[in-house]
N, C-alpha and C. Protein backbone atom coordinates (compact mmCIF):
# COMPACT_ATOMS: atom_id res chain seq x y z
N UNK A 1 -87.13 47.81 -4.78
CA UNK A 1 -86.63 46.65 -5.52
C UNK A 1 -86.08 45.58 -4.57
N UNK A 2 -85.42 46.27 -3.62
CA UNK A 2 -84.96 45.03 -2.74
C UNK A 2 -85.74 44.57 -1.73
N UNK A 3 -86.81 44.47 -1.33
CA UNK A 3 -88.33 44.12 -0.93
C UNK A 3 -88.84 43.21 -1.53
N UNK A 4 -88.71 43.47 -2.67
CA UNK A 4 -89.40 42.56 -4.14
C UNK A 4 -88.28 41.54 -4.21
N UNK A 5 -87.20 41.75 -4.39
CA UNK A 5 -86.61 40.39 -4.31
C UNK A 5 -86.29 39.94 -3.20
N UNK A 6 -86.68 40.07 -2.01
CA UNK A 6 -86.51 39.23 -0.43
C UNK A 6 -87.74 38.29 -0.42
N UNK A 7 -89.37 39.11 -1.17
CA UNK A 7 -90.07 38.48 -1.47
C UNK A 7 -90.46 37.13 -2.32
N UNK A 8 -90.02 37.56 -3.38
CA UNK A 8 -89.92 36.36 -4.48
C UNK A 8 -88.54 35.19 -4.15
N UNK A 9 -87.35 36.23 -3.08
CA UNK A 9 -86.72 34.58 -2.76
C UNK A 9 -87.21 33.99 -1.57
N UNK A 10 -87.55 34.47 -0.98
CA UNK A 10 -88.69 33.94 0.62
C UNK A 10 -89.45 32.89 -0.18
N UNK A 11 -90.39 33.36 -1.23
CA UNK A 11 -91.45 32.91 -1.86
C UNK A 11 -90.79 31.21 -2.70
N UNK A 12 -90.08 31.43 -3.57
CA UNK A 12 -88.93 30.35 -4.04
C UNK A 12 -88.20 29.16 -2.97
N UNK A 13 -87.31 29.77 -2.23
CA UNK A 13 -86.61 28.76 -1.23
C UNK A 13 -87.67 28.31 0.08
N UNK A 14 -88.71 28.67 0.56
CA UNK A 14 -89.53 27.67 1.65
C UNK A 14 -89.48 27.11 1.37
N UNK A 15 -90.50 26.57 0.01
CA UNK A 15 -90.62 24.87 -0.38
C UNK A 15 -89.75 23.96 -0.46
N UNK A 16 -88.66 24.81 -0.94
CA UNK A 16 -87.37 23.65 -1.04
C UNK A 16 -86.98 23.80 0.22
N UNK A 17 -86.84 24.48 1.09
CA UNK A 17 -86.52 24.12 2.21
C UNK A 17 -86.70 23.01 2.99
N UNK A 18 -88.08 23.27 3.23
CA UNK A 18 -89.69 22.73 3.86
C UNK A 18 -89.12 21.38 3.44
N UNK A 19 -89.10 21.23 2.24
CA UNK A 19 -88.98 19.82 1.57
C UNK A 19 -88.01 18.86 2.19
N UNK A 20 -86.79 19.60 1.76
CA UNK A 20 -85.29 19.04 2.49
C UNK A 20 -84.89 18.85 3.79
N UNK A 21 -85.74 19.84 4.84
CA UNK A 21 -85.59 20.11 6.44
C UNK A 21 -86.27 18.79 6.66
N UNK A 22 -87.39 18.30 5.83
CA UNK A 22 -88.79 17.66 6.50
C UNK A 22 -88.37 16.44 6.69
N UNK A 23 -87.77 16.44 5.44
CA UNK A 23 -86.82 15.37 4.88
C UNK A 23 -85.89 14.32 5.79
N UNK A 24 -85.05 15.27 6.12
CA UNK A 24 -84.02 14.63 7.02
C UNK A 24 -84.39 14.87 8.67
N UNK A 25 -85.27 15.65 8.70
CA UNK A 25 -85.87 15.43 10.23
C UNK A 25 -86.79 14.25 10.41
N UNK A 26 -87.41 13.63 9.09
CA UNK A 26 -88.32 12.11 9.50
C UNK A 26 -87.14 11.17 9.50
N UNK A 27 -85.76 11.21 8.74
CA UNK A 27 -85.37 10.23 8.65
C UNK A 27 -84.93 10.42 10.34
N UNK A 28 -84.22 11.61 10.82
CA UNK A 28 -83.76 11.19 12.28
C UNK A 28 -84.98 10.58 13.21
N UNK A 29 -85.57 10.94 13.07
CA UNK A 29 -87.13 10.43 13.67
C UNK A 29 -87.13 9.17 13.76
N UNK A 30 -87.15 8.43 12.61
CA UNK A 30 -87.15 7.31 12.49
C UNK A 30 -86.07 6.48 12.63
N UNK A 31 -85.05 7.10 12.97
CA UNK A 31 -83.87 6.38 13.58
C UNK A 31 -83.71 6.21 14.97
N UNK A 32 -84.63 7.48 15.58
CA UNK A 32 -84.81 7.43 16.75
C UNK A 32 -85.57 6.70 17.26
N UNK A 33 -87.24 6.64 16.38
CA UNK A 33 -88.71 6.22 17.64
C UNK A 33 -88.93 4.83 16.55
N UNK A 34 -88.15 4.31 15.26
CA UNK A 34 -88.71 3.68 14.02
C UNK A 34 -88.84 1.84 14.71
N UNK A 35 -87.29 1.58 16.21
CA UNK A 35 -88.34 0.33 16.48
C UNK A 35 -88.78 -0.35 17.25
N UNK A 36 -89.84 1.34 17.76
CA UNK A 36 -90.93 1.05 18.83
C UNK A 36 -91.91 0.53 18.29
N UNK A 37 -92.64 0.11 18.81
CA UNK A 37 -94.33 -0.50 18.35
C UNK A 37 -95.00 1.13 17.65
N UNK A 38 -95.70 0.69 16.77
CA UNK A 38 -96.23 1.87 15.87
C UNK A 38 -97.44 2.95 16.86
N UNK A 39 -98.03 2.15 17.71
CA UNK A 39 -99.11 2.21 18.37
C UNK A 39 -98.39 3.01 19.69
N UNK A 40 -97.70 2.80 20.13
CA UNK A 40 -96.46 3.63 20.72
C UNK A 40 -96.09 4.73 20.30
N UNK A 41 -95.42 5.12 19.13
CA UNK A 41 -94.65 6.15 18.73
C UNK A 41 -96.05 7.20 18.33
N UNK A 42 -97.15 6.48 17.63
CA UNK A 42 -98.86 7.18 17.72
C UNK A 42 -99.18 7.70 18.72
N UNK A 43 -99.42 7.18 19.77
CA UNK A 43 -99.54 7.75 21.06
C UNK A 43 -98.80 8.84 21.40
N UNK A 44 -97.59 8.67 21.80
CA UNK A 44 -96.94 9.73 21.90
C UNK A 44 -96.82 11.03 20.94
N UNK A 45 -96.36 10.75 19.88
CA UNK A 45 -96.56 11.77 19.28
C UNK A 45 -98.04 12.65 18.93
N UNK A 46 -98.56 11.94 19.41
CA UNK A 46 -100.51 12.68 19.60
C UNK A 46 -100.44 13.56 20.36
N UNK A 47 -99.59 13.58 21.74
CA UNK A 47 -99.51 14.58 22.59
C UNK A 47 -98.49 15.62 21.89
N UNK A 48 -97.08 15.52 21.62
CA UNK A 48 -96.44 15.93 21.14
C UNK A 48 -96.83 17.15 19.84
N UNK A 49 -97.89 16.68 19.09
CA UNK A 49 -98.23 17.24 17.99
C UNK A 49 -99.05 19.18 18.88
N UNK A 50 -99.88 18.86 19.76
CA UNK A 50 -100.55 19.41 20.06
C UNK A 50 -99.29 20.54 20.23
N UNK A 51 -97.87 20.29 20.85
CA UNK A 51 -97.29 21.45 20.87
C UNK A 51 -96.67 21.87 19.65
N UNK A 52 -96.59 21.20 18.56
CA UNK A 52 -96.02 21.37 17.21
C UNK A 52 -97.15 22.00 16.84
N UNK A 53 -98.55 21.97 16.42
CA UNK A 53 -99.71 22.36 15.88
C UNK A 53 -99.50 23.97 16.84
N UNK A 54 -99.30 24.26 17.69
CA UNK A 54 -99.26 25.22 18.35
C UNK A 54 -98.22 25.86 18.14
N UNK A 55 -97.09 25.60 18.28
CA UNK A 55 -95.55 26.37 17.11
C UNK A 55 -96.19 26.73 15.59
N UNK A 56 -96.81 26.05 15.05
CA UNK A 56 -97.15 26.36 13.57
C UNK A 56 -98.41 27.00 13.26
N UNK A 57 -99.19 27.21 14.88
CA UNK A 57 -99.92 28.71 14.61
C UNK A 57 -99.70 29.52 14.80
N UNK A 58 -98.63 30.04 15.89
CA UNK A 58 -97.79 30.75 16.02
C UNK A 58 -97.12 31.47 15.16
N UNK A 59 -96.58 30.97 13.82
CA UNK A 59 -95.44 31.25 13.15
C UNK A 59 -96.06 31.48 12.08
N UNK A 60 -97.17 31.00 11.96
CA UNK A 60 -98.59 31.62 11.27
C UNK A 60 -98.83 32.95 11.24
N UNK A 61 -99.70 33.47 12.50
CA UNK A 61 -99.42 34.78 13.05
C UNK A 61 -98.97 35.46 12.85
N UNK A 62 -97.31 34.82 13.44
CA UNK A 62 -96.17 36.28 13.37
C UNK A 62 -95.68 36.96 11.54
N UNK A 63 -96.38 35.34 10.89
CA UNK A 63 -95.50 35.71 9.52
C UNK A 63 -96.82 36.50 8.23
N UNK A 64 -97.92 35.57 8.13
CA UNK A 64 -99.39 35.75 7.35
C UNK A 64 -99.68 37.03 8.12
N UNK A 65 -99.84 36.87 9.36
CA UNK A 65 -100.22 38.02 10.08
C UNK A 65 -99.96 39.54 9.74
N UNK A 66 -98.70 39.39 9.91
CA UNK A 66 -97.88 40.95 9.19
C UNK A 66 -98.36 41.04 7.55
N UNK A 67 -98.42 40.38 7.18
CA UNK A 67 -98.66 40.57 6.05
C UNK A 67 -100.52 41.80 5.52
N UNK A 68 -101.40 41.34 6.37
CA UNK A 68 -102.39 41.80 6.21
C UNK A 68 -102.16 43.10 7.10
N UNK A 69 -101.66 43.16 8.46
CA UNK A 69 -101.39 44.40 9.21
C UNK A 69 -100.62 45.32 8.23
N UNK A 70 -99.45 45.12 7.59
CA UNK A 70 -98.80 46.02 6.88
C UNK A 70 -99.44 47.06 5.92
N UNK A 71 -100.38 45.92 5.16
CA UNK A 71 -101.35 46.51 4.04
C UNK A 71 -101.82 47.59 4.77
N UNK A 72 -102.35 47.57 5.66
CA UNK A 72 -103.88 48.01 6.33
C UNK A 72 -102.64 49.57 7.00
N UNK A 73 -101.39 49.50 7.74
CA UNK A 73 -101.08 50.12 8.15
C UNK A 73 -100.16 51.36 7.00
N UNK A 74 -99.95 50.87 5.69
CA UNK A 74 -99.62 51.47 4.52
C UNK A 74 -100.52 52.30 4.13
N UNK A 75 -101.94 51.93 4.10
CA UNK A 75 -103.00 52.72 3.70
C UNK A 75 -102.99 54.03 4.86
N UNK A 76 -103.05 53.31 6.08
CA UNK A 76 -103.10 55.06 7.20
C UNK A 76 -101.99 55.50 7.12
N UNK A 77 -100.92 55.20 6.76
CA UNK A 77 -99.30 56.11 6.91
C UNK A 77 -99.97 57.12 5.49
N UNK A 78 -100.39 56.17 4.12
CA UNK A 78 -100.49 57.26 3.33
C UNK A 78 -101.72 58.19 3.46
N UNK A 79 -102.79 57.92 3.97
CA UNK A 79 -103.97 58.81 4.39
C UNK A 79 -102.99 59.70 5.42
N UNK A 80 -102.59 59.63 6.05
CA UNK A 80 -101.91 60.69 7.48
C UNK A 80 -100.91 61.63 6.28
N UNK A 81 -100.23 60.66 5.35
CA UNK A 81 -99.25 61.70 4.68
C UNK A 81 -100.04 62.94 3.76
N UNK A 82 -100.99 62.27 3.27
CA UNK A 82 -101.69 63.46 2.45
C UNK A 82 -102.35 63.74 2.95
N UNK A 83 -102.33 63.89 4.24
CA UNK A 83 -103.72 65.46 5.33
C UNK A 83 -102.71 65.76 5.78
N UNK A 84 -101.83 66.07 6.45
CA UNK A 84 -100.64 66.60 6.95
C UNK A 84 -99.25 66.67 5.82
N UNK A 85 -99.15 66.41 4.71
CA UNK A 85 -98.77 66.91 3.73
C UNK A 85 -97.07 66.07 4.12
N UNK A 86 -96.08 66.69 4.27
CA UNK A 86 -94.48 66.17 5.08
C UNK A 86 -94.20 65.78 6.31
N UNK A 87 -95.16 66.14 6.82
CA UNK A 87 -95.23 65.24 7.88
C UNK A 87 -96.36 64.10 8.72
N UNK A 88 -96.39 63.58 7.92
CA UNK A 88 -97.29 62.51 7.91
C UNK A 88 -97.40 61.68 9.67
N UNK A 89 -96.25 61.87 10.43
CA UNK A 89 -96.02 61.11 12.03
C UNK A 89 -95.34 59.84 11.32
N UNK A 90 -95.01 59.57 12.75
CA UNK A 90 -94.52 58.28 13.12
C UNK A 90 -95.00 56.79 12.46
N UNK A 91 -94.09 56.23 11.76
CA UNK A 91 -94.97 55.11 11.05
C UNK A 91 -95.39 53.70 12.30
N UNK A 92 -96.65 53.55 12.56
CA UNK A 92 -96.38 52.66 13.49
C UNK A 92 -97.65 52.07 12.95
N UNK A 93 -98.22 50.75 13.99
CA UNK A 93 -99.37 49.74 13.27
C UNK A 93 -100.47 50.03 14.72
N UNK A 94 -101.15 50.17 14.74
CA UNK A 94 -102.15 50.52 15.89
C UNK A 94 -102.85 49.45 16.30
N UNK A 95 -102.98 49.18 17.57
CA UNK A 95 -103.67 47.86 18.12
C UNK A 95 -104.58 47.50 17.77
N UNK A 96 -105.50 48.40 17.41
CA UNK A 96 -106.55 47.96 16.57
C UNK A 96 -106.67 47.04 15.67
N UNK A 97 -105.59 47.17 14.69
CA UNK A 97 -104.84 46.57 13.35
C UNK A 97 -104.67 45.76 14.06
N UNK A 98 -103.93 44.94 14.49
CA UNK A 98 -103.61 43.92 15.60
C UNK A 98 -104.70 43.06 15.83
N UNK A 99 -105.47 43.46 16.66
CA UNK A 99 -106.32 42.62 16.97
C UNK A 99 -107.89 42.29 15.97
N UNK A 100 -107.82 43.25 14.67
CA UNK A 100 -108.88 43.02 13.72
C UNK A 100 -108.18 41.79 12.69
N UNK A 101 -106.81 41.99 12.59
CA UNK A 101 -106.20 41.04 11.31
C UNK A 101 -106.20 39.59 12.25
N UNK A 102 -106.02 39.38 13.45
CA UNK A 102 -106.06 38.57 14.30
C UNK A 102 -107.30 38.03 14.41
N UNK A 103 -108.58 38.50 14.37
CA UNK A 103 -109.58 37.92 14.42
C UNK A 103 -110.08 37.26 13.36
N UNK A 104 -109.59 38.19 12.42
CA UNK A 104 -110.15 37.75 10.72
C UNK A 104 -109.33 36.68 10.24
N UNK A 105 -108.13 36.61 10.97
CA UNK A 105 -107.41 35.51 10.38
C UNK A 105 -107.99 34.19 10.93
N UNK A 106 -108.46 34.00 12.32
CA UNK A 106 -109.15 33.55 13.12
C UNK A 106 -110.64 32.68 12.43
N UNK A 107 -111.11 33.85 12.53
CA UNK A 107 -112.57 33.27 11.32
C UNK A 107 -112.64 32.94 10.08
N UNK A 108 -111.76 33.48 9.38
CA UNK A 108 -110.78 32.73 8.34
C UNK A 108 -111.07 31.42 8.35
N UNK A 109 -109.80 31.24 8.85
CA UNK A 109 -109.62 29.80 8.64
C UNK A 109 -110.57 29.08 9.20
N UNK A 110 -111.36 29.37 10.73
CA UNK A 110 -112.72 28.49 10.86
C UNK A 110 -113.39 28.13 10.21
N UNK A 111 -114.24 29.31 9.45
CA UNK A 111 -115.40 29.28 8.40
C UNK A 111 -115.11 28.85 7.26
N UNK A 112 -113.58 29.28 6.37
CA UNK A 112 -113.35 28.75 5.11
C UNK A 112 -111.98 28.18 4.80
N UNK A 113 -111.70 27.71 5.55
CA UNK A 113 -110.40 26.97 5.52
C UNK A 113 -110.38 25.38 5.56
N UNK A 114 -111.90 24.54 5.38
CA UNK A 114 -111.88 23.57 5.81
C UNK A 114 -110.92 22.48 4.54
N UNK A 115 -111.75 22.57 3.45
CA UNK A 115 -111.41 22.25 2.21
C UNK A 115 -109.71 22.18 1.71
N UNK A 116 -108.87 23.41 2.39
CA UNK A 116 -107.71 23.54 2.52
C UNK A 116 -107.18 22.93 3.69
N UNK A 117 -107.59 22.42 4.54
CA UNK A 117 -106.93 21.32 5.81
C UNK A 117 -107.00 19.98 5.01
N UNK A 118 -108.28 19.84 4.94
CA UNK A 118 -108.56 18.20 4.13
C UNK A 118 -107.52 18.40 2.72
N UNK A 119 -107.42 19.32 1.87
CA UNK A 119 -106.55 18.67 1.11
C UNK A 119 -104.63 18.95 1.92
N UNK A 120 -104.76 19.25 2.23
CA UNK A 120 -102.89 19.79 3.01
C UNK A 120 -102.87 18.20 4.12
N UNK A 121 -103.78 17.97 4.77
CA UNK A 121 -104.15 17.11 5.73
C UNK A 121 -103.92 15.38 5.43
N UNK A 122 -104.90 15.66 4.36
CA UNK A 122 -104.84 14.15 3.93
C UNK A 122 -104.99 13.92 2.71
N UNK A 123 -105.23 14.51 1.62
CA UNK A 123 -105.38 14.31 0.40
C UNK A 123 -103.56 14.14 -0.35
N UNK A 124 -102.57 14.88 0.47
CA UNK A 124 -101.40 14.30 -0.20
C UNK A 124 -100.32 13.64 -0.24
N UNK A 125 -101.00 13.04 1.14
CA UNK A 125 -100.38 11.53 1.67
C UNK A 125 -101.00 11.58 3.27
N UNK A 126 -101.20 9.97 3.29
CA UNK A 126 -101.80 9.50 4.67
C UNK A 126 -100.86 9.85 6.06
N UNK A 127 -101.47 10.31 6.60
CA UNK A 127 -100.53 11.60 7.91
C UNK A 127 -100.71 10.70 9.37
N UNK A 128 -99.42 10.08 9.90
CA UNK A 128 -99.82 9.77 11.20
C UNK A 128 -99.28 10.66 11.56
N UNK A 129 -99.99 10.58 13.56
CA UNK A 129 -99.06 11.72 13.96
C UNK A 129 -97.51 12.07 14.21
N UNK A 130 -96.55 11.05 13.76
CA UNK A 130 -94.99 11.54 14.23
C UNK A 130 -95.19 12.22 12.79
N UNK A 131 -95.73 12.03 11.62
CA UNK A 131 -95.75 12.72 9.94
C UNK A 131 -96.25 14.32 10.41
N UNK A 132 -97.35 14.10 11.05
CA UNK A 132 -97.28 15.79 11.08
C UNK A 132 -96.87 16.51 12.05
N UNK A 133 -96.04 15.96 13.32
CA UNK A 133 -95.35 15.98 14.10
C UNK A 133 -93.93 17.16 13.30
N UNK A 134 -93.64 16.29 12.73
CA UNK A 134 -92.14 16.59 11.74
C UNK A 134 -92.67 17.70 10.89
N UNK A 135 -93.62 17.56 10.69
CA UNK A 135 -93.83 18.48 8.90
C UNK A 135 -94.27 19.71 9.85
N UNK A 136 -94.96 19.94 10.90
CA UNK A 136 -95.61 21.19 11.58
C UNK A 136 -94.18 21.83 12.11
N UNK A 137 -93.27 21.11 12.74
CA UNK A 137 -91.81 21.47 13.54
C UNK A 137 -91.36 22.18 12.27
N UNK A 138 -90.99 21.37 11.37
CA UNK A 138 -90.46 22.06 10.15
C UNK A 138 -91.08 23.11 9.60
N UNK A 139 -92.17 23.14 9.31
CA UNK A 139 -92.43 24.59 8.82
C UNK A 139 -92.36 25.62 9.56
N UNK A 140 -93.09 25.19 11.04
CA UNK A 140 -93.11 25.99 11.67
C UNK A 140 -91.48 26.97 11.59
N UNK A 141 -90.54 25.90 11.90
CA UNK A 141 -89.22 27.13 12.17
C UNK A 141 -88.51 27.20 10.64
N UNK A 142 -88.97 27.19 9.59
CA UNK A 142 -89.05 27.92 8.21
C UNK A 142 -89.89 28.94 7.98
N UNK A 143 -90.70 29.22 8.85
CA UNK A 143 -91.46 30.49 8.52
C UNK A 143 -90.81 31.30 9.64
N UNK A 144 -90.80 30.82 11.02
CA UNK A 144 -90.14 31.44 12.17
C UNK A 144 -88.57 32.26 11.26
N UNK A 145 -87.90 31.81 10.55
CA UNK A 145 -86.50 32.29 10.35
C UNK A 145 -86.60 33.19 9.27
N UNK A 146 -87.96 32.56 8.18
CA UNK A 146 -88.13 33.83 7.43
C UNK A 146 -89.04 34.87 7.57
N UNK A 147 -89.37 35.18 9.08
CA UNK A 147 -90.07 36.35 9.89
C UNK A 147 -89.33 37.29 10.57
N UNK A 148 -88.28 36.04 10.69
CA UNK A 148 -87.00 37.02 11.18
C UNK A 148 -85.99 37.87 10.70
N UNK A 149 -86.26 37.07 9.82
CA UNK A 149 -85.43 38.06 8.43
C UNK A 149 -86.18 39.50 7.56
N UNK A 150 -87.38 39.30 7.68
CA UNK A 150 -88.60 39.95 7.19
C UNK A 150 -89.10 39.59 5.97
N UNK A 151 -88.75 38.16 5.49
CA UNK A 151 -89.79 37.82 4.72
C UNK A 151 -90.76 36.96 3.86
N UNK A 152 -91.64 37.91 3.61
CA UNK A 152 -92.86 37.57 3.52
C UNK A 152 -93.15 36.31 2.88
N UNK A 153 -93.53 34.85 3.84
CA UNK A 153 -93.97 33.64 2.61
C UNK A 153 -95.03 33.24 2.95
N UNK A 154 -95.46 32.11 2.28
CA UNK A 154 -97.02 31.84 2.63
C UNK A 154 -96.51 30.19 3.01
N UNK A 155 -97.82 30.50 4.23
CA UNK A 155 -97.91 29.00 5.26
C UNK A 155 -98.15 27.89 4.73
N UNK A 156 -99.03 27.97 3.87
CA UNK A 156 -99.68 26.71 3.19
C UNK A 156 -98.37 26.30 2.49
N UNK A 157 -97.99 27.04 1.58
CA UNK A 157 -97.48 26.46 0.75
C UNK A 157 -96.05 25.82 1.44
N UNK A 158 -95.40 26.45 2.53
CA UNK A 158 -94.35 25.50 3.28
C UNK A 158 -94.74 24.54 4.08
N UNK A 159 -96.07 24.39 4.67
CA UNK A 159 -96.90 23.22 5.37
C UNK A 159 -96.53 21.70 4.28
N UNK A 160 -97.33 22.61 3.23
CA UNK A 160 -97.49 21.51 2.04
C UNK A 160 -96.45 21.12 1.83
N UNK A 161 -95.04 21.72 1.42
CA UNK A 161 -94.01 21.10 0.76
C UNK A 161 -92.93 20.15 1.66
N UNK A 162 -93.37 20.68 3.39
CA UNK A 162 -93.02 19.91 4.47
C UNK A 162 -93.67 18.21 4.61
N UNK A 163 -94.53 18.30 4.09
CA UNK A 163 -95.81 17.46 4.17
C UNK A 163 -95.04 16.39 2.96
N UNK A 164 -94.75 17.21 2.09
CA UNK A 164 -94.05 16.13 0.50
C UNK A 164 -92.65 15.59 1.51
N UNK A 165 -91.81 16.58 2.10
CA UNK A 165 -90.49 16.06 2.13
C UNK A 165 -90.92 14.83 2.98
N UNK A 166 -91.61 14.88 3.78
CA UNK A 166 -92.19 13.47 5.10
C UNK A 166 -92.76 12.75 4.17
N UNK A 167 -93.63 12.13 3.00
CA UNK A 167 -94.03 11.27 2.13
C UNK A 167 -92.69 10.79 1.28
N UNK A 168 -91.62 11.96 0.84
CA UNK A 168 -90.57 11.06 0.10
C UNK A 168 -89.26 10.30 1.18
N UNK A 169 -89.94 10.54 2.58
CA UNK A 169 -88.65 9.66 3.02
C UNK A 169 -89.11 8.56 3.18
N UNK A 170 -90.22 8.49 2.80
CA UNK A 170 -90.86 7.09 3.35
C UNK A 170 -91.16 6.53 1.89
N UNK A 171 -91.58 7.00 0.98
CA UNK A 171 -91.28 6.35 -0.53
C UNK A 171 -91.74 7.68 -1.35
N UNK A 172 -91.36 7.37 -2.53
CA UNK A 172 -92.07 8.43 -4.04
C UNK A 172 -93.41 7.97 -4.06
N UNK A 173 -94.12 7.01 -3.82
CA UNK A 173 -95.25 6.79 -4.03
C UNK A 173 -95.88 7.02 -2.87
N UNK A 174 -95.74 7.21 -1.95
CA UNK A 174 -96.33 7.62 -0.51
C UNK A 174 -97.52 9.15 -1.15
N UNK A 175 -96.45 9.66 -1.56
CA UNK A 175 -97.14 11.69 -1.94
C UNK A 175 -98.06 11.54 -3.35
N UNK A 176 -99.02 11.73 -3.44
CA UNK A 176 -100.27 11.67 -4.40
C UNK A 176 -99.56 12.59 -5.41
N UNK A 177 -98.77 13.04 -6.20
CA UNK A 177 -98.16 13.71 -6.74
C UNK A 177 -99.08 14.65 -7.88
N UNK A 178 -100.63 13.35 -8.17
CA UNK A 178 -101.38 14.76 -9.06
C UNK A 178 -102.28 15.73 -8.39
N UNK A 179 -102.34 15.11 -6.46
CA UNK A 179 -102.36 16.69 -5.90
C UNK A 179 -101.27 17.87 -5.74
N UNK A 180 -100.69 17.27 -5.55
CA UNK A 180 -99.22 17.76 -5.89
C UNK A 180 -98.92 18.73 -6.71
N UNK A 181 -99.38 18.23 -7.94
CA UNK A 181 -99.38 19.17 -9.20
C UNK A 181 -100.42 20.10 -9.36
N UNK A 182 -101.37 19.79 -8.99
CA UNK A 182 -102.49 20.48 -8.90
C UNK A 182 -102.02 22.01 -7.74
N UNK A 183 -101.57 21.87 -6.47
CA UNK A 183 -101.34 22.66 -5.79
C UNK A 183 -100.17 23.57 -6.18
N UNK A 184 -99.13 23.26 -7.30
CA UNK A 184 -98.39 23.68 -7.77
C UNK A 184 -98.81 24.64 -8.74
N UNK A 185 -99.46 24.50 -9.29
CA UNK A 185 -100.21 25.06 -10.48
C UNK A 185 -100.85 26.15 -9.82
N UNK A 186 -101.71 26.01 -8.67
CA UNK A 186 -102.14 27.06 -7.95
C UNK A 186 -101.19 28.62 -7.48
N UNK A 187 -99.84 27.62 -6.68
CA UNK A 187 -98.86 28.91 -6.67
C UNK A 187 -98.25 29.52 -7.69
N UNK A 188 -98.49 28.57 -9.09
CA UNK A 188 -97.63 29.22 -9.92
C UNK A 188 -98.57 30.70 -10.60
N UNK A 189 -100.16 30.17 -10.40
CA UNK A 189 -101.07 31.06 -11.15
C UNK A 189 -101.65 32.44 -10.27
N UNK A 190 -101.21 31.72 -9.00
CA UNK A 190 -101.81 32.84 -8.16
C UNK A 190 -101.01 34.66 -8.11
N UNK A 191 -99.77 34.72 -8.18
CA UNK A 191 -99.44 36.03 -8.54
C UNK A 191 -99.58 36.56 -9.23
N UNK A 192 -99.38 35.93 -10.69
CA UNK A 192 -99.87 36.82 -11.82
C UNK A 192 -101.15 37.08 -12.07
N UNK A 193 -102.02 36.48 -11.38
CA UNK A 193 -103.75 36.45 -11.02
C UNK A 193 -103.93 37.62 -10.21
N UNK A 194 -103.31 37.64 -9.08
CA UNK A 194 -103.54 38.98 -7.99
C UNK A 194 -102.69 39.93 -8.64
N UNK A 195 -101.59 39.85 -9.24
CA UNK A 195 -101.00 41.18 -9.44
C UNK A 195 -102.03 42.05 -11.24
N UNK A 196 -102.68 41.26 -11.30
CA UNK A 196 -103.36 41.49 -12.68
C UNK A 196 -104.92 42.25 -12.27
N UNK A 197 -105.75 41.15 -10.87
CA UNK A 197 -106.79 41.95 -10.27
C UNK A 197 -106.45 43.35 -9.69
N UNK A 198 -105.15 43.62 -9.17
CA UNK A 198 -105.20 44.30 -8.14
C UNK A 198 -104.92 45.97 -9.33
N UNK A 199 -103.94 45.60 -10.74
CA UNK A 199 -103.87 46.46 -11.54
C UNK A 199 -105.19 47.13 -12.25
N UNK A 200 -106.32 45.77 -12.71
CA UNK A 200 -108.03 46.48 -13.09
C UNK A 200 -108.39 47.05 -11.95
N UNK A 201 -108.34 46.42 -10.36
CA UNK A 201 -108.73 47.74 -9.18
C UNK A 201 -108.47 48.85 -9.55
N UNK A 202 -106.81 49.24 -9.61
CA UNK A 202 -106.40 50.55 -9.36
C UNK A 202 -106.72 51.49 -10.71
N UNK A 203 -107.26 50.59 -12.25
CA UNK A 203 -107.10 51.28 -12.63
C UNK A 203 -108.57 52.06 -12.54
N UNK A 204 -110.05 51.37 -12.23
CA UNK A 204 -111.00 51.45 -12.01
C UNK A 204 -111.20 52.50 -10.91
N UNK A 205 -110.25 52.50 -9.78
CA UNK A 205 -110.41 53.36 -9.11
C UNK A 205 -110.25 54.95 -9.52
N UNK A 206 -109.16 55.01 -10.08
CA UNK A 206 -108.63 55.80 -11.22
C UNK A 206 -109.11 56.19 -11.70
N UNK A 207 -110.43 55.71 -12.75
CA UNK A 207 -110.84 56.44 -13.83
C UNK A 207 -112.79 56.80 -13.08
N UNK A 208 -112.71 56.04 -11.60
CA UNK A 208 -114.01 56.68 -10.68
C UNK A 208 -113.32 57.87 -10.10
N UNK A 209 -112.61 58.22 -9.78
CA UNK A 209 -111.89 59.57 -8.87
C UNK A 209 -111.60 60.16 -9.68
N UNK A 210 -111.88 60.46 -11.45
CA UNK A 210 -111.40 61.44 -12.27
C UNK A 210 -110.21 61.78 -12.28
């Protein structure tokens, strides 16, 4: 039970985080770089981004990452427990696991992740680089703190809500709000969607294993 709710508040407070961090980190931003020449603060932050884009794959990794290793390492703790009966060994994640969830996460996002950049990217407000500069920093160390804690949230959806807090410091009309809603609708449908597939799996499995 207390897993389940570290989850669902991990899952709850990013966005608002994301939102509020993103928030007041563009406004310092812009108090800081707001009156240089635009073409200036572009430049620079072009380089800059490359190490922010790199913090926020990172924190990617350490956080999405575990998430698929755990699964995968739950299944061999319980295969080891029922052939060895009470003593199942040492619960640990094997390199293997490691470097297969690492690859797949990898080709992942190459092969089918495009559609989800273009809309996170640019479909919910026009992104220079100090915008995703701020919004990548910010998520990045909102997922970093809830990895550290152990838990489990999803990237996109604190990317995205980092992405809103940088469109409302700059206006309400900046953020396309019926993508907005649209992507909202997605997180709201997606658990009770997987926790509903994953119940016809088990029960299917169930009634194939007699």
């Amino acid at each position: 039970m207390a897993g389940t709710k570290k989850v669902f508040t991990g899952l709850i407070l990013s966005p608002l985080v994301g939102i509020v961090g993103a928030f007041f980190l563009m406004m310092l931003f812009l108090w800081l770089f707001g009156r240089q020449p635009p073409t200036k603060v572009n430049r620079r932050f072009r380089l800059i981004q490359v190490a922010s884009a790199s913090m926020m794959a990172f924190s990617h990794g350490q956080n999405d990452g575990q998430k698929s290793m755990g699964v995968i390492a739950m299944a061999l703790f319980s295969a080891s427990a029922a052939a060895h009966g009470a003593s199942p060994g040492e619960f640990h994640i094997p390199v293997w696991v490691m470097v297969s969830c690492a690859i797949a996460m990898g080709l992942g996002s190459g092969a089918g992740g495009w559609r989800i950049i273009k809309t996170v990217g640019r479909k919910v407000m026009e992104l220079q680089p100090i915008h995703g500069c701020v919004a990548e920093l910010t998520a990045a160390t909102v997922i970093l703190v809830a990895s550290k804690v152990g838990a489990p949230i999803s990237t996109t959806h604190t990317i995205s809500s980092t992405i809103m807090g940088v469109g409302v410091s700059k206006r309400l009309s900046a953020v396309r709000w019926k993508v907005v809603g649209n992507i909202v609708w997605a997180w709201v449908l997606t658990m009770p969607t997987s926790a509903l597939i994953a119940f016809l799996c088990v029960r299917l499995l169930l009634a194939l294993g007699g």
